[in-house]
N, C-alpha and C. Protein backbone atom coordinates (compact mmCIF):
# COMPACT_ATOMS: atom_id res chain seq x y z
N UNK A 1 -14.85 -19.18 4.42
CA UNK A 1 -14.38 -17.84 4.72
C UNK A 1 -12.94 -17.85 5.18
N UNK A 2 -12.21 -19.13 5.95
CA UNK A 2 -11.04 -18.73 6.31
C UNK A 2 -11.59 -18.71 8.01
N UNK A 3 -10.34 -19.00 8.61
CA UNK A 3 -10.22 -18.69 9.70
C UNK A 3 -9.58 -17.39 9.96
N UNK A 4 -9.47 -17.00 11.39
CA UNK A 4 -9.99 -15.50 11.81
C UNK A 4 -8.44 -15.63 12.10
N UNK A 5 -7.69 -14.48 12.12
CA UNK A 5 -5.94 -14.52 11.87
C UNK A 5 -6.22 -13.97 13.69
N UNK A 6 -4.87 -15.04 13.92
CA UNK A 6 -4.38 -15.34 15.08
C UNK A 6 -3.37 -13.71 15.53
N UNK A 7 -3.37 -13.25 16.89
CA UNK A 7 -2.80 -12.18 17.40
C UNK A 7 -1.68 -12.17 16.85
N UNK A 8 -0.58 -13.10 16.66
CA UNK A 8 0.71 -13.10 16.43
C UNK A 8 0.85 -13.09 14.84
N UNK A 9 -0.35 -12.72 13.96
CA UNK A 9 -0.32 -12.46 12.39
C UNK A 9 0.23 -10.78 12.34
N UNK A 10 -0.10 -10.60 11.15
CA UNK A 10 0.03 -9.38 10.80
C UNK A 10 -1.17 -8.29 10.99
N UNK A 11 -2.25 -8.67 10.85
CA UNK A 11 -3.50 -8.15 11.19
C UNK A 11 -3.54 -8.29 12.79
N UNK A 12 -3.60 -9.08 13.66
CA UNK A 12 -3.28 -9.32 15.51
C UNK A 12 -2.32 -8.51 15.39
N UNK A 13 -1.15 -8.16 14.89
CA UNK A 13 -0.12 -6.90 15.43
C UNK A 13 -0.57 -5.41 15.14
N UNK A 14 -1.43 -5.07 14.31
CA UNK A 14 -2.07 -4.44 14.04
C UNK A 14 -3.04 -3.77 14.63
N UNK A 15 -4.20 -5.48 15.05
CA UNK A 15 -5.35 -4.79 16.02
C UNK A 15 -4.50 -4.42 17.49
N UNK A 16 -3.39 -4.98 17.74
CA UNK A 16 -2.61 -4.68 19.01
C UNK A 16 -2.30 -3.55 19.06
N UNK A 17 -1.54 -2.96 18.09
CA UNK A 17 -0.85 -1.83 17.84
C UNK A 17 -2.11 -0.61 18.18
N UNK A 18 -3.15 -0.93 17.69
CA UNK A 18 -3.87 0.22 17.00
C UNK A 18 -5.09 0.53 18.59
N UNK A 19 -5.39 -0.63 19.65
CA UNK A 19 -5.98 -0.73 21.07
C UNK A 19 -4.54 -0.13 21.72
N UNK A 20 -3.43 -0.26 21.98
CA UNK A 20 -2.04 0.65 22.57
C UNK A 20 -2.62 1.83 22.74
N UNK A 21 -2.39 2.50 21.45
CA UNK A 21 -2.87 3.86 20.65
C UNK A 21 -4.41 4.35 21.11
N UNK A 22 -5.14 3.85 21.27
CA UNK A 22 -6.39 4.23 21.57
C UNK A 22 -6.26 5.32 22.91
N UNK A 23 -7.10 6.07 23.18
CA UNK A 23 -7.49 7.25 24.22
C UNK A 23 -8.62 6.62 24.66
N UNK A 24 -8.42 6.04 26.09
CA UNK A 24 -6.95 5.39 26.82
C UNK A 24 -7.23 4.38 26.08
N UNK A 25 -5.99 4.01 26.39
CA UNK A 25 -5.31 2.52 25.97
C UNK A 25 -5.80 1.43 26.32
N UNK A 26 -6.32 0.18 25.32
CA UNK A 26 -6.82 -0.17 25.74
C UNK A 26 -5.62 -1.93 25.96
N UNK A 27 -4.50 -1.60 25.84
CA UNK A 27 -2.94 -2.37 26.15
C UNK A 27 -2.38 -2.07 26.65
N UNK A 28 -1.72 -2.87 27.81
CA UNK A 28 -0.74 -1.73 28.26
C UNK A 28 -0.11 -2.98 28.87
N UNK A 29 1.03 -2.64 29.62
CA UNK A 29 2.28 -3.68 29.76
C UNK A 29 2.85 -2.60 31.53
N UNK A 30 2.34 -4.31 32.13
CA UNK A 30 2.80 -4.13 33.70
C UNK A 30 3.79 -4.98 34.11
N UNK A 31 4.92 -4.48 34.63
CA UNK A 31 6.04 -5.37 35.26
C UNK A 31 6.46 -6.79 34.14
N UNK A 32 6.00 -6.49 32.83
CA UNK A 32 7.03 -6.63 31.56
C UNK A 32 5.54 -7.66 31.22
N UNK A 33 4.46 -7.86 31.52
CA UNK A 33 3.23 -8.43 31.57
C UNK A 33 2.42 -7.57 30.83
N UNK A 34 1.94 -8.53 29.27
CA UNK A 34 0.92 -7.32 28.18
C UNK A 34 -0.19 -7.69 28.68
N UNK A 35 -1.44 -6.58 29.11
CA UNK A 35 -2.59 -7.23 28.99
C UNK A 35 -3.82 -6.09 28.44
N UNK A 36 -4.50 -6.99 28.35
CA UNK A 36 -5.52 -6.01 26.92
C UNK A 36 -7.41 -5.47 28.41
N UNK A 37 -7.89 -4.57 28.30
CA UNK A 37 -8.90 -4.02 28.69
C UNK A 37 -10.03 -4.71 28.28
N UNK A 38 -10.53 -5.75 28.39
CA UNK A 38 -11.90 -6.29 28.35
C UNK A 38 -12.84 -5.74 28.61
N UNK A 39 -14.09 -6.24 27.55
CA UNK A 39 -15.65 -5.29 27.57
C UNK A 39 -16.23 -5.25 29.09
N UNK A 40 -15.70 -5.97 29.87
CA UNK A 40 -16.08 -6.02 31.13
C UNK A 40 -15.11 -4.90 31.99
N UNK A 41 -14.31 -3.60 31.31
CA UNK A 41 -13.32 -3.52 31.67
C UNK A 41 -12.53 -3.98 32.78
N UNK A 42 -12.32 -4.99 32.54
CA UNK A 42 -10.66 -5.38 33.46
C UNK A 42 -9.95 -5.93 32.55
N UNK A 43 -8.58 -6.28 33.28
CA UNK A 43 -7.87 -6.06 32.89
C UNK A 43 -6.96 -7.58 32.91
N UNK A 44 -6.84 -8.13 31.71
CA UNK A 44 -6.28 -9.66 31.98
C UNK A 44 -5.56 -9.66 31.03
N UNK A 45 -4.42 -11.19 30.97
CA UNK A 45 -3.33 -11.52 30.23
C UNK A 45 -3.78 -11.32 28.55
N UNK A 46 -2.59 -10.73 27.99
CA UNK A 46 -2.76 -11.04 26.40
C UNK A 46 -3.32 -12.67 25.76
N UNK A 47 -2.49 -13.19 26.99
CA UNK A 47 -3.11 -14.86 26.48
C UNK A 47 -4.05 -15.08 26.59
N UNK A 48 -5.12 -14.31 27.10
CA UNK A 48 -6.66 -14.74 27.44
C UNK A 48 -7.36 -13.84 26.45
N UNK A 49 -6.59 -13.53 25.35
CA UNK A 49 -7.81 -12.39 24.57
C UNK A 49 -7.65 -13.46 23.03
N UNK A 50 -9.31 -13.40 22.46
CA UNK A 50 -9.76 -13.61 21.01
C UNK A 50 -9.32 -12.39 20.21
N UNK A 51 -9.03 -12.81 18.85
CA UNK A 51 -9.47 -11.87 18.09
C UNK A 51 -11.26 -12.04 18.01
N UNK A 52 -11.83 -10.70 17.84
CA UNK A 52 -13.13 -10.65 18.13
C UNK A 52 -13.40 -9.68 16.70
N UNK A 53 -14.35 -10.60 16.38
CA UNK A 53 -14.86 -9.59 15.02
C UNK A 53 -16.18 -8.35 15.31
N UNK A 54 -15.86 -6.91 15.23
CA UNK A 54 -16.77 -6.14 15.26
C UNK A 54 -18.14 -6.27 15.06
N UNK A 55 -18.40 -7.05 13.71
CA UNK A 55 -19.61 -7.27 13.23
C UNK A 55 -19.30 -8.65 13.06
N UNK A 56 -20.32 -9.79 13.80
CA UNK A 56 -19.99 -11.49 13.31
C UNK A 56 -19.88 -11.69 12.38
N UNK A 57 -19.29 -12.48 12.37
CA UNK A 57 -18.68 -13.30 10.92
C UNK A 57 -19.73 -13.48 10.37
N UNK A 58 -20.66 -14.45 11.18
CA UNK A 58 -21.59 -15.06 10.58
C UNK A 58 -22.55 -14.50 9.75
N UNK A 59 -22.85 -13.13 10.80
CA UNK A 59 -23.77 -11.66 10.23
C UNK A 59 -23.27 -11.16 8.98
N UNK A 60 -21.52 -10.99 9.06
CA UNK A 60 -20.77 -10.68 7.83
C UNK A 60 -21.76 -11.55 6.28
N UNK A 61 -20.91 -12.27 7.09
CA UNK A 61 -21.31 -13.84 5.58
C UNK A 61 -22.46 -13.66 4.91
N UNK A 62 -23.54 -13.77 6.09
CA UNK A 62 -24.85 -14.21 5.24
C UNK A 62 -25.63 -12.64 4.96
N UNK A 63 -24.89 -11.38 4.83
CA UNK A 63 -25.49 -10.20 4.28
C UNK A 63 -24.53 -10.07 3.47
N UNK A 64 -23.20 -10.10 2.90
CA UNK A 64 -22.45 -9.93 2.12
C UNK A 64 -21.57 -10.42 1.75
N UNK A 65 -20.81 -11.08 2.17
CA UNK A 65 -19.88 -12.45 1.82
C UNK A 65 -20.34 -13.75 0.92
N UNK A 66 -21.29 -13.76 1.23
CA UNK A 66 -21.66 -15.46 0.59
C UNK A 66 -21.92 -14.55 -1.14
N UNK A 67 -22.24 -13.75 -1.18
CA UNK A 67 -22.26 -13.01 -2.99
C UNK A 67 -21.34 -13.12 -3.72
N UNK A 68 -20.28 -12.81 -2.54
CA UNK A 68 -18.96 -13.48 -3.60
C UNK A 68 -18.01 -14.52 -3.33
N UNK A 69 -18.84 -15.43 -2.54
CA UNK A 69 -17.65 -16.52 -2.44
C UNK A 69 -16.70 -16.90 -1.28
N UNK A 70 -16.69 -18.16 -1.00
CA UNK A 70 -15.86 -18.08 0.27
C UNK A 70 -13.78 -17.81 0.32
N UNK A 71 -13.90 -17.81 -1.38
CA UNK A 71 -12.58 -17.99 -1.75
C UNK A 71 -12.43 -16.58 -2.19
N UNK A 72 -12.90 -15.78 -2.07
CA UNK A 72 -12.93 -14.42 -2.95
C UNK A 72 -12.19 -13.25 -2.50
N UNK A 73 -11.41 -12.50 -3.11
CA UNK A 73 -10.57 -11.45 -2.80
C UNK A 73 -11.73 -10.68 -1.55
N UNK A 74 -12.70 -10.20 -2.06
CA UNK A 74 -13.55 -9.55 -1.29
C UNK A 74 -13.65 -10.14 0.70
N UNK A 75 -14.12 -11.10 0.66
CA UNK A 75 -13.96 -12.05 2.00
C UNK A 75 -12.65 -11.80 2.27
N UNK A 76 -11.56 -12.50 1.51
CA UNK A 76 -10.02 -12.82 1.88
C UNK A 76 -9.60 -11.16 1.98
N UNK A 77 -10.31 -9.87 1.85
CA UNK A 77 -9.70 -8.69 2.30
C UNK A 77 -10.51 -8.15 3.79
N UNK A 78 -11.72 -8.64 3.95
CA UNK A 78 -12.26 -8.38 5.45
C UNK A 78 -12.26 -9.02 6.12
N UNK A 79 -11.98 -10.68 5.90
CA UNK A 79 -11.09 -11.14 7.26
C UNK A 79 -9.55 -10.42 7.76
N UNK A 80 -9.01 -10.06 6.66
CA UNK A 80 -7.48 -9.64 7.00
C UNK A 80 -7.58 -8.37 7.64
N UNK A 81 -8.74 -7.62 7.48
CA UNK A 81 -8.49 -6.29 8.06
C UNK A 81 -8.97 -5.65 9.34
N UNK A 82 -7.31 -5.48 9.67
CA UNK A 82 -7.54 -5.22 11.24
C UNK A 82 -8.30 -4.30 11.69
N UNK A 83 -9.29 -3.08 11.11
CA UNK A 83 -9.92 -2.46 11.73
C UNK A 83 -11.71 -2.98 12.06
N UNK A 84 -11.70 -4.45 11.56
CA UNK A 84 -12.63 -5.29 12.00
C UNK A 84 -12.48 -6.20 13.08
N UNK A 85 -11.73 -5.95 14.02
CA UNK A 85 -11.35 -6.86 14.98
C UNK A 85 -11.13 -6.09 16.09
N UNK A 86 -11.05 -6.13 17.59
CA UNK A 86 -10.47 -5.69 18.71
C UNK A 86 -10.35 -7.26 19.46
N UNK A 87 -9.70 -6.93 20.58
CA UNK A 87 -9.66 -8.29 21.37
C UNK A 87 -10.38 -8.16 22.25
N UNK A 88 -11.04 -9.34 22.81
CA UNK A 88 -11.91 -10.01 23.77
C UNK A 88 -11.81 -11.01 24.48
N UNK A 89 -11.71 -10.93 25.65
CA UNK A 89 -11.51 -12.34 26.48
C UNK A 89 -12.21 -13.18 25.74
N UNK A 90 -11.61 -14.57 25.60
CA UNK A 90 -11.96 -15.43 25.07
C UNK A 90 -13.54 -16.09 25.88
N UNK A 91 -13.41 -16.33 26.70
CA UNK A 91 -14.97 -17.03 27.34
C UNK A 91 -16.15 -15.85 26.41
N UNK A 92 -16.36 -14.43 26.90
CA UNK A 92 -17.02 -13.38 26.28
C UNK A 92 -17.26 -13.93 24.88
N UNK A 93 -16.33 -13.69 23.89
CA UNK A 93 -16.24 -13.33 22.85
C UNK A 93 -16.97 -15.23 22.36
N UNK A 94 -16.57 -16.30 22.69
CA UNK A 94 -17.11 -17.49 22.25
C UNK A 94 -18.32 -17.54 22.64
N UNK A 95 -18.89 -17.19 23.99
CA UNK A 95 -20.21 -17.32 24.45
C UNK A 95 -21.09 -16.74 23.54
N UNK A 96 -20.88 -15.20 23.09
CA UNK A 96 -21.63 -14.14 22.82
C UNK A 96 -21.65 -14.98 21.03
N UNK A 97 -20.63 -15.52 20.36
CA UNK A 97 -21.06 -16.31 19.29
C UNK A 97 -21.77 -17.28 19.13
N UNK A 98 -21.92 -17.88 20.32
CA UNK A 98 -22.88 -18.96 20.21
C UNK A 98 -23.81 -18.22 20.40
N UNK A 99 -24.40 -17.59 21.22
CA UNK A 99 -25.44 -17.15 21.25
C UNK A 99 -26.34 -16.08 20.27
N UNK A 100 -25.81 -15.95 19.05
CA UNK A 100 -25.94 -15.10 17.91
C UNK A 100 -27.62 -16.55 17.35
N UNK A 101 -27.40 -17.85 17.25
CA UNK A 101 -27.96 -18.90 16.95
C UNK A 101 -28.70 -18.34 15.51
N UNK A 102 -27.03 -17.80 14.55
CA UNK A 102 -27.37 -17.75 13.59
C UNK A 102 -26.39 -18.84 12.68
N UNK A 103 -26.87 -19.73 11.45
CA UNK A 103 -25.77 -20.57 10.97
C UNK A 103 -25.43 -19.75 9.60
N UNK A 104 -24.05 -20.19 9.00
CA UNK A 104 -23.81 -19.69 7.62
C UNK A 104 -25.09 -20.17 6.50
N UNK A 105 -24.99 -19.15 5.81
CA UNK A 105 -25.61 -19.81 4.58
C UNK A 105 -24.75 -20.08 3.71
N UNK A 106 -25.49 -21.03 2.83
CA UNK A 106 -24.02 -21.50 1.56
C UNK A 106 -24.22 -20.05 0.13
N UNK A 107 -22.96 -20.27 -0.09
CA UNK A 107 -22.31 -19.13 -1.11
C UNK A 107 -23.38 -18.78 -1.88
N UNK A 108 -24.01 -17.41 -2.13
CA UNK A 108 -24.64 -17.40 -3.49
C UNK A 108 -24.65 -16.99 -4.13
N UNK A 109 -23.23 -17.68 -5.13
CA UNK A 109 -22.87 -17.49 -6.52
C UNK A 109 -22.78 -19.35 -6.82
């Protein structure tokens, strides 16, 4: 599938841009310090946030992804798109994946 595009991509400026913008905001910038609104709402450094996929990857994959391929325009356009992502403190967002204790299935095509 690709790895999940890093904040400082084009899609991360995006999901940034687009949490700013939200009613309220869920970014905001104190004493020149960005930090993003966690599901726990508080409030911590940009450096402590995942990109976090809306719906797991994994969930992604093995209901619709693996049909067409891990190399496939289809995949390679919903990893890139930022309205599948918000940020998440990283501890949250890794825990809550492991604990899905679902694995990929292989491609089926």
């Amino acid at each position: 599938m690709g790895s999940t595009p890093s904040k400082a991509s084009r899609t991360g400026k995006e999901v940034i841009e687009r949490m700013k913008n939200e009613d309220p905001p869920k970014i905001r910038t104190v004493r020149g310090k960005t930090e993003f609104l966690d599901g726990n709402n508080k409030w911590r450094p940009l450096s402590e946030a995942d990109m976090a996929h809306k719906i797991d990857a994994v969930t992604w994959w093995n209901e619709v992804g693996r049909k067409y391929g891990p190399k496939s325009k289809e995949v390679r356009d919903w990893m890139l798109d930022p309205d599948n992502y918000y940020l998440e403190h990283y501890s949250k967002n890794r825990s809550e994946g492991a604990s899905l204790g679902q694995t990929y299935l292989p491609p089926d095509n």
